[in-house]
Protein backbone atom coordinates (compact mmCIF):
# COMPACT_ATOMS: atom_id res chain seq x y z
CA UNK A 1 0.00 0.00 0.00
CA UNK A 2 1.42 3.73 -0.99
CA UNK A 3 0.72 6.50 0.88
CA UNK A 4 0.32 10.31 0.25
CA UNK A 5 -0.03 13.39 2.44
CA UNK A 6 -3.74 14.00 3.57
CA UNK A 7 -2.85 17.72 5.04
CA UNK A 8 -0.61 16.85 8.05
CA UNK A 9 -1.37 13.56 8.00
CA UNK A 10 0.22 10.58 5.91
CA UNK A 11 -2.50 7.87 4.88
CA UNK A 12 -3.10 4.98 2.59
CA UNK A 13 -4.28 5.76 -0.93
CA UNK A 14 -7.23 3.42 -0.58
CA UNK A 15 -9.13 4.26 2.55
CA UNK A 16 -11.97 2.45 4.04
CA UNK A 17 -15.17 3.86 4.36
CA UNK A 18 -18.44 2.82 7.26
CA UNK A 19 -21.20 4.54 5.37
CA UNK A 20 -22.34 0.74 3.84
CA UNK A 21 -21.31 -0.99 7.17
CA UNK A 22 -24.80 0.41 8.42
CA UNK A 23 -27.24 1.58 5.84
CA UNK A 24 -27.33 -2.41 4.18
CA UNK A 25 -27.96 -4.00 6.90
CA UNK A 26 -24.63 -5.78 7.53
CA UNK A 27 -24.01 -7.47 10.39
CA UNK A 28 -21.76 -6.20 13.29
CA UNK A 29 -19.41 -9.27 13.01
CA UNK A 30 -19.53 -8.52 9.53
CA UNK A 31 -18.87 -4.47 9.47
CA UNK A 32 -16.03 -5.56 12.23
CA UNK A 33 -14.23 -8.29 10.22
CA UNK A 34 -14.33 -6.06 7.18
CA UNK A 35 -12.70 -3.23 9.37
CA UNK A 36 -10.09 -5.48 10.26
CA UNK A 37 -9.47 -7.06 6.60
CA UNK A 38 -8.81 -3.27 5.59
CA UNK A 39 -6.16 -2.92 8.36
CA UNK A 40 -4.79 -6.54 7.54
CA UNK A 41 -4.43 -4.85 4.06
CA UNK A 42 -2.44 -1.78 4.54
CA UNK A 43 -5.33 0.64 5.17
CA UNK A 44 -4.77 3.40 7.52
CA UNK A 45 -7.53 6.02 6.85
CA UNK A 46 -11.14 5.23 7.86
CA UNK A 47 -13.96 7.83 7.02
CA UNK A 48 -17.47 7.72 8.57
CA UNK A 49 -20.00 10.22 9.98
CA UNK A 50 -21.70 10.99 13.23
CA UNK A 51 -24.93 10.57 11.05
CA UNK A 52 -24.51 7.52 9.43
CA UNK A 53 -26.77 4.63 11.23
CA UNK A 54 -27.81 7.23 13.69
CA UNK A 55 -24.14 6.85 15.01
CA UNK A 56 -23.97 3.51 14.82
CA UNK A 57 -21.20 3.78 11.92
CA UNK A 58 -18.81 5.16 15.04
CA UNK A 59 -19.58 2.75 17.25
CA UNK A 60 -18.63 -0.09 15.13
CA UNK A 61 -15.85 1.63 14.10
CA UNK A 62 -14.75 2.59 17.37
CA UNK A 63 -14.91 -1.14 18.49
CA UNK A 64 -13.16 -2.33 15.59
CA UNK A 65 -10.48 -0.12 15.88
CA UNK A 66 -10.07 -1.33 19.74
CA UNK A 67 -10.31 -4.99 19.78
CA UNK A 68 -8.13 -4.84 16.76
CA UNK A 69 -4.88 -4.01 18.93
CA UNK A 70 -3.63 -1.75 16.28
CA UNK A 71 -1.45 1.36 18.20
CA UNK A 72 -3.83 4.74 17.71
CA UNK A 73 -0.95 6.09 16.14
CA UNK A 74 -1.13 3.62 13.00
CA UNK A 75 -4.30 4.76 11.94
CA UNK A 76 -6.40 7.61 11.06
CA UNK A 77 -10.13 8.15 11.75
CA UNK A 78 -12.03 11.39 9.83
CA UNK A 79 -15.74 12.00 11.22
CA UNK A 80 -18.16 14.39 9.70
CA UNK A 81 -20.83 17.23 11.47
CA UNK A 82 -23.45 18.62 10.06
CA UNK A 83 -26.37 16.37 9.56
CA UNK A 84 -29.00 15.53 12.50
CA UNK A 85 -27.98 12.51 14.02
CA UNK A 86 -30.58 10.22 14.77
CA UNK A 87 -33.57 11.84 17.35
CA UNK A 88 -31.11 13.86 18.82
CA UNK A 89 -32.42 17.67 18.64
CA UNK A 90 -30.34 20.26 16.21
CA UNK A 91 -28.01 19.90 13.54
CA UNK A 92 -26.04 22.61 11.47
CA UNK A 93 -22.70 24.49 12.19
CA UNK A 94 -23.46 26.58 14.58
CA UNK A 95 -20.27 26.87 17.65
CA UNK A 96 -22.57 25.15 19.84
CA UNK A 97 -23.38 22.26 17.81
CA UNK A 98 -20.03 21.36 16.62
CA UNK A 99 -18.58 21.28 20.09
CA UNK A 100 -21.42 18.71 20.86
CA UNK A 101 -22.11 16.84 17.89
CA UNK A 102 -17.47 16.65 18.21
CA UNK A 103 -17.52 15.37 21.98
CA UNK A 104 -20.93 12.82 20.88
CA UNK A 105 -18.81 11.51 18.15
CA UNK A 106 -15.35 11.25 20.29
CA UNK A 107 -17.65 9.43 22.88
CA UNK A 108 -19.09 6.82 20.42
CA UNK A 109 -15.45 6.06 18.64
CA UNK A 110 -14.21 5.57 22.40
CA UNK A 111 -11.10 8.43 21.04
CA UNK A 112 -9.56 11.00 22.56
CA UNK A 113 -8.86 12.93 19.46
CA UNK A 114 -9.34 12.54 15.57
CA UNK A 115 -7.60 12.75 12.84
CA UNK A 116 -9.49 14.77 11.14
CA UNK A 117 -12.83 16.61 11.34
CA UNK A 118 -15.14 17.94 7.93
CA UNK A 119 -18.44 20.01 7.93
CA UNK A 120 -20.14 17.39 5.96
CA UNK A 121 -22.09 20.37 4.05
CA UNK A 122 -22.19 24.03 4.11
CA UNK A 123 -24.49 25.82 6.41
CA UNK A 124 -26.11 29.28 5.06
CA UNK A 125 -27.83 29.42 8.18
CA UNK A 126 -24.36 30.13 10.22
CA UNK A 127 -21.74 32.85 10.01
CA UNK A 128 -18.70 31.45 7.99
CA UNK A 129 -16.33 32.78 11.17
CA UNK A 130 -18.68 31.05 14.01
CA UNK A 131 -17.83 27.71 12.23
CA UNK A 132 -14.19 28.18 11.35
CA UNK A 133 -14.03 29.68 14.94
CA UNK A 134 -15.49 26.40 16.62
CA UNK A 135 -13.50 24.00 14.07
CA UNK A 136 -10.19 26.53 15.58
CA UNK A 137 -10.82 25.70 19.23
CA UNK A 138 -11.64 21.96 17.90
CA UNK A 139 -8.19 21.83 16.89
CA UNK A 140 -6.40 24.03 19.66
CA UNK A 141 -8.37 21.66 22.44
CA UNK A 142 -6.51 18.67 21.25
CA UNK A 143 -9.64 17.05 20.49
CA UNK A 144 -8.82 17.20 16.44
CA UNK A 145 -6.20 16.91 14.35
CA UNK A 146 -6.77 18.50 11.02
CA UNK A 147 -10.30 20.24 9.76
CA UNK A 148 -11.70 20.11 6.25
CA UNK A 149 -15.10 20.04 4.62
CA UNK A 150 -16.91 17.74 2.28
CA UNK A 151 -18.92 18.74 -0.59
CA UNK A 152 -18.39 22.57 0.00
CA UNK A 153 -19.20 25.10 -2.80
CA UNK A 154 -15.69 26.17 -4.02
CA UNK A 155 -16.47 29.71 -3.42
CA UNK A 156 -17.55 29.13 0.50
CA UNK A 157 -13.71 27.07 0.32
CA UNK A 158 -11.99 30.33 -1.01
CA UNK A 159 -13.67 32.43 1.46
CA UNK A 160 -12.86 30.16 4.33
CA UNK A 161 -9.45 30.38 3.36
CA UNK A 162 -9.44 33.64 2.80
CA UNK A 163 -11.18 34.30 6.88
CA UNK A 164 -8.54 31.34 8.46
CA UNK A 165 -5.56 33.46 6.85
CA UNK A 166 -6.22 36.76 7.70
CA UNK A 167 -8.06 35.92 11.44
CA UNK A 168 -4.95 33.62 12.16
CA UNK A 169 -7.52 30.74 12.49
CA UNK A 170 -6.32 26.86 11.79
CA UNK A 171 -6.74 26.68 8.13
CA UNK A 172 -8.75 23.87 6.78
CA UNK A 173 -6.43 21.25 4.89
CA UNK A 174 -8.99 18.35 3.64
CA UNK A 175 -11.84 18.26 1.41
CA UNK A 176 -13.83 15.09 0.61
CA UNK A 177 -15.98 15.56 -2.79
CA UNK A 178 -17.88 12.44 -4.66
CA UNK A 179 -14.93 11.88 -7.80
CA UNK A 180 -14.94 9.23 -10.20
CA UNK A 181 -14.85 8.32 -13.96
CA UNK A 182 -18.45 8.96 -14.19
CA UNK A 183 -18.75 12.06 -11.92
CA UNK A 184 -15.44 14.05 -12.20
CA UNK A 185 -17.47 17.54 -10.96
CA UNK A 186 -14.53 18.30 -9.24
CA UNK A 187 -11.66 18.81 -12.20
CA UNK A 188 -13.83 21.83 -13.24
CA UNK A 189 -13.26 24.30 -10.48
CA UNK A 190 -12.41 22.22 -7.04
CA UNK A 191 -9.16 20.83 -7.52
CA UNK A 192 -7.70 23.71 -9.10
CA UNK A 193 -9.16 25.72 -5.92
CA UNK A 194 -7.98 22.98 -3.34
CA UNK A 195 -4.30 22.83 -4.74
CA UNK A 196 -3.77 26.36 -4.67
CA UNK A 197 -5.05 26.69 -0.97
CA UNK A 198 -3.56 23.85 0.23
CA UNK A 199 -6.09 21.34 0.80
CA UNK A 200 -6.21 17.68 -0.26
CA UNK A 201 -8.96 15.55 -1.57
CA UNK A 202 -9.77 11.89 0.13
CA UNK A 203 -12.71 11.44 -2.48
CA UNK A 204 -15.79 9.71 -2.18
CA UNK A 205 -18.04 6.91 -4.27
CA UNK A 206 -14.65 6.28 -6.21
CA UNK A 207 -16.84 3.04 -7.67
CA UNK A 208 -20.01 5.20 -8.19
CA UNK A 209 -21.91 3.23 -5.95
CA UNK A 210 -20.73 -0.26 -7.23
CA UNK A 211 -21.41 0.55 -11.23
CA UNK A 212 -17.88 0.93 -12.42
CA UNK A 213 -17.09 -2.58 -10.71
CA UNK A 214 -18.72 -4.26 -13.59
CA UNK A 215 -21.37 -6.41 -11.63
CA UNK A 216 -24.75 -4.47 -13.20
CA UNK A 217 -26.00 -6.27 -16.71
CA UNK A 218 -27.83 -4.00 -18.96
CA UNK A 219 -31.28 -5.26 -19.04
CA UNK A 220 -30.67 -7.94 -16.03
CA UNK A 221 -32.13 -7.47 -12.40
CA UNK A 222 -29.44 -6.22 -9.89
CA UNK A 223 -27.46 -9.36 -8.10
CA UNK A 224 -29.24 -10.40 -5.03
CA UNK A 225 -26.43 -9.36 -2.78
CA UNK A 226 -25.60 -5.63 -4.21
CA UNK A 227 -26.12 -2.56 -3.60
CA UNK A 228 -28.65 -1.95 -6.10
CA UNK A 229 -30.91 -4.61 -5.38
CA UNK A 230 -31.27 -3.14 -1.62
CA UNK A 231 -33.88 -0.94 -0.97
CA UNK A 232 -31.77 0.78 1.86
CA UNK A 233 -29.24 1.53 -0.74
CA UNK A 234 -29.92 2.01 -4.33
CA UNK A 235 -31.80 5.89 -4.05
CA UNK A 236 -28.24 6.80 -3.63
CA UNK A 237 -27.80 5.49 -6.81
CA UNK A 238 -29.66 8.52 -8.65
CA UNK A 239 -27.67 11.74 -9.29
CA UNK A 240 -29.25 15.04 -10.49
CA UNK A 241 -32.00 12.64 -12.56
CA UNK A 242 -29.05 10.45 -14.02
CA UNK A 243 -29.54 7.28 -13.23
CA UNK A 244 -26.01 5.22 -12.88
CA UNK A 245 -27.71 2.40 -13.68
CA UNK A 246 -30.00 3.17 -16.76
CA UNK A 247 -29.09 0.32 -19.49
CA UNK A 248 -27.72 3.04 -22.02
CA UNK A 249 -24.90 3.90 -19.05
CA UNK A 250 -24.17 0.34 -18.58
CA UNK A 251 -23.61 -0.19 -21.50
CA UNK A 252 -20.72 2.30 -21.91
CA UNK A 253 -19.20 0.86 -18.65
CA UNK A 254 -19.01 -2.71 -20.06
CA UNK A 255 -16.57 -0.94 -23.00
CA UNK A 256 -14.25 -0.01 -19.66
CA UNK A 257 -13.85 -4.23 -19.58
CA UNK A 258 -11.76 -4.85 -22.53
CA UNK A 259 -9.64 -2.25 -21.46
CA UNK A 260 -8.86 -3.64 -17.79
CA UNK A 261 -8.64 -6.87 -19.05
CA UNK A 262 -5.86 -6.00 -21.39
CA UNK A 263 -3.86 -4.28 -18.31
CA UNK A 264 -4.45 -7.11 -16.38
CA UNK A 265 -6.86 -5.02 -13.76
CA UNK A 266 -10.62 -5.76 -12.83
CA UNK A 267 -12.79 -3.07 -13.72
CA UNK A 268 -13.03 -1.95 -9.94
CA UNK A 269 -9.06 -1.48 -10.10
CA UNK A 270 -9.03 0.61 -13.37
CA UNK A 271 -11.80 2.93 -11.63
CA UNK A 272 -9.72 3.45 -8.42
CA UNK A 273 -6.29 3.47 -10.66
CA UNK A 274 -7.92 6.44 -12.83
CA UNK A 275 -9.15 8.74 -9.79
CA UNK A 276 -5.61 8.10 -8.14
CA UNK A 277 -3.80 9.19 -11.13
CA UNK A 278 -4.79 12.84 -9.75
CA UNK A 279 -1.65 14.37 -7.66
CA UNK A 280 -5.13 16.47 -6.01
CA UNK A 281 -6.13 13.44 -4.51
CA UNK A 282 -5.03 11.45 -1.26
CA UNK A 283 -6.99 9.22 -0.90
CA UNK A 284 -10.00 7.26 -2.75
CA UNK A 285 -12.64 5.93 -0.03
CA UNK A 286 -14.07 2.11 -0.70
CA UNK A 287 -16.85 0.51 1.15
CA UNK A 288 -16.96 -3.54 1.46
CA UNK A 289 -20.00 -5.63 2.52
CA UNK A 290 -17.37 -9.05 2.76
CA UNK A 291 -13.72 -8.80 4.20
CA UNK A 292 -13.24 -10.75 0.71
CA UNK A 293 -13.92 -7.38 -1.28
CA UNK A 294 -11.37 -5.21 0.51
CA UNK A 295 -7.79 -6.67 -1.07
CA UNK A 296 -8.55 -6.61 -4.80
CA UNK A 297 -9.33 -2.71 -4.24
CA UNK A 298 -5.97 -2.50 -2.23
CA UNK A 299 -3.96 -4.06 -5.04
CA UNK A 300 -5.17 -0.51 -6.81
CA UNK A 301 -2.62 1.15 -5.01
CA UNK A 302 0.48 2.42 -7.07
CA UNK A 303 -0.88 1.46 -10.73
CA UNK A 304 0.02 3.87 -13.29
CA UNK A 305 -2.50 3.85 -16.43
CA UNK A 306 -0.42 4.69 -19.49
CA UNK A 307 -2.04 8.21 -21.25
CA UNK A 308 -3.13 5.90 -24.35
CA UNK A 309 -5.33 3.93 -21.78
CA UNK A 310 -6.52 7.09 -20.29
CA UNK A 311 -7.72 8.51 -23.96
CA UNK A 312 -9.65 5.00 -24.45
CA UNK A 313 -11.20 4.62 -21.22
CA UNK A 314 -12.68 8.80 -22.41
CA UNK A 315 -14.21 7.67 -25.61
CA UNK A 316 -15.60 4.25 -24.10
CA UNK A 317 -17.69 6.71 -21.76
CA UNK A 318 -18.30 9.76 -24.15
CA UNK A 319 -21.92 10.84 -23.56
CA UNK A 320 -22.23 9.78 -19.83
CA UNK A 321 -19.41 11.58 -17.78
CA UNK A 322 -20.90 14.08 -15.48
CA UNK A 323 -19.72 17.45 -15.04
CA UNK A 324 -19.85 21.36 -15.32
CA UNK A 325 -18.39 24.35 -17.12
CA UNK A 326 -15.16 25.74 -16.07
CA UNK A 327 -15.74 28.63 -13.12
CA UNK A 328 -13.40 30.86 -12.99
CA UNK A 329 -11.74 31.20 -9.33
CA UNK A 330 -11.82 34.51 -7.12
CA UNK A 331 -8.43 36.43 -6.61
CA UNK A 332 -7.23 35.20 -3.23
C-alpha cells in the first residue's frame, strides 16, 4: 500500500469507508471483520460520519479499531458534522453544535482525538467565522487533528481560506468531494481551488456506488447481494435525474472491460487506478459488505495507467461523464 499526504497527516491511498457498514444491513461481526481485513491490508484512513446509522457507523468503528490491537498512532479516523444525528435535537454548524455533535462523536469512537474533522455540508444558516471559529478551538483543544469540509461550494472554500488566513484561524487542509470516472465535478473548479489553498482531496463513491465494478448487466435485475438490489441503498444510486444504472450507461461501462482486461486489472481497479492518477487526490474511499472485497481494491494502489489507456477509457464513456463548465476562481 502507498501512501500520500492528507494535510498533516500521511495515509493509505485506498481508505476504508463505514457509510455501507450500516445503511445495508450488515451485520456487526460482519462491518467488524471487514474493518479489520482493511487494516490486515495496509489501510490506515477510515472515514465515517456521526450521522450515518444514527451513530452507529462510530460505534462499530470505534470497536473495531479497539479490539483490533492496532497502536492509535497507526491509523487515522475522519468524522463528519453537520447532519441531525438520529432523534437527537439540532443539527447545522453553529459553535454550539459542533462542540457537541465533536464530543458525541469522540464518545461513540471511544477516542480522545481525531484525525481529522469535515463540515459534511455548508451551512447558510451560520456565520462562515462562528464555524471556522469552533472547528479553531476543535483543533487548539486537542480534540482534532486537522479540519476540512466535504462537498463545500468552491467559493464558500476560497472564502474560508481567505477568513482562516487573515483571522490567524487553523486553516482547513482536507476536502472530501464524490470523484470518479463517471462524476469528475470536481476537475472543473475544485481541484484547481484545493491545490492552490492547500487542501487535499480523500474522495468519495470512487466506484459510483458499485457501477464501475462491472457487476450491473444492462437489461438484467441487480445481483441479489448488491447494492442496487437493496432498498436501503440504491436511491443513492440517482444523481441530479441520471440514473447510474440506466441500461444506455451500462452499457458504456461494459466498454471499460476490454480495457482492464488487457492491463491485467478488474474493472473496480481501473476505476480506483484512474481517480488516483490525480496528484489532487489522497486518498479514494471504498466501502466492502465481505472482508473478501477489501484486497482486490488495495492491489489498486500504485498502478500507473499509461495516457493511451486514459484517452480510451474517455471515448468508451463519451456521452455519460458528469460534469460542469469551467468557473473561474476569485483572486485570493
Amino acid at each position: 500500500m502507498q501512501t500520500r499526504p492528507l494535510g498533516p497527516l500521511t495515509v493509505s491511498e485506498i481508505a476504508f469507508g463505514t457509510w455501507l457498514t450500516t445503511a445495508g444491513g450488515i451485520e456487526r461481526d460482519t462491518a467488524i471483520a471487514c474493518i479489520h481485513s482493511a487494516l490486515g491490508q495496509g489501510i490506515s484512513l477510515f472515514d465515517t460520519a456521526n450521522q450515518y446509522g444514527a451513530g452507529e457507523a462510530e460505534r462499530v468503528l470505534g470497536e473495531a479499531l479497539r479490539i483490533s490491537g492496532i497502536p492509535r498512532d497507526q491509523y487515522f479516523v475522519v468524522t463528519k458534522v453537520f447532519n441531525q444525528v438520529g432523534d437527537e435535537p439540532g443539527m447545522g454548524l453553529s459553535a454550539a453544535q459542533i462542540a457537541y455533535q465533536l464530543d458525541r462523536s469522540l464518545q461513540r469512537l471511544g477516542l480522545d482525538y481525531l484525525d481529522g474533522y469535515l463540515c459534511h455540508r455548508y451551512d447558510p444558516d451560520v456565520p462562515l467565522e462562528e464555524t471556522l471559529t469552533a472547528l479553531d478551538r476543535a483543533v487548539r483543544s486537542g480534540k482534532v487533528r486537522a479540519i476540512g469540509v466535504s462537498e463545500w461550494p468552491v467559493e464558500q472554500i476560497v472564502r474560508a481560506a481567505q477568513l482562516t488566513a487573515a483571522s490567524g484561524l487553523t486553516p482547513l487542509t482536507i476536502s472530501q468531494p464524490q470523484y470518479s470516472l463517471l462524476w469528475r465535478k470536481p476537475e472543473t473548479a475544485l481541484f484547481a481551488a484545493t491545490a492552490s489553498l492547500g487542501l487535499a482531496n480523500m474522495v468519495y463513491a470512487p466506484l459510483a456506488q458499485g457501477v464501475l465494478t462491472g457487476k450491473y448487466t444492462p437489461g438484467q435485475p441487480p445481483p441479489a447481494d448488491s447494492r442496487a438490489a437493496s432498498s436501503a441503498m440504491n436511491g443513492y444510486m440517482e444523481t441530479k435525474g441520471r440514473r447510474f444504472r440506466s441500461d444506455d450507461l451500462l452499457a458504456a461501462v461494459a466498454n471499460l472491460r476490454p480495457i482492464a482486461d488487457a492491463l491485467g486489472l478488474s474493472m473496480s481497479q481501473l476505476a480506483l487506478a484512474w481517480v488516483l492518477r490525480r496528484s489532487e487526490v489522497s486518498s479514494a474511499i471504498v466501502g466492502a459488505s465481505r472482508p473478501s472485497q477489501i484486497a482486490p481494491s488495495v492491489a489498486a494502489s500504485g498502478i500507473t495507467i499509461p495516457a493511451e489507456i486514459l484517452t480510451q477509457i474517455d471515448t468508451a464513456l463519451e456521452g455519460f461523464v458528469l460534469s460542469q463548465g469551467r468557473v473561474a476562481l476569485p483572486d485570493l
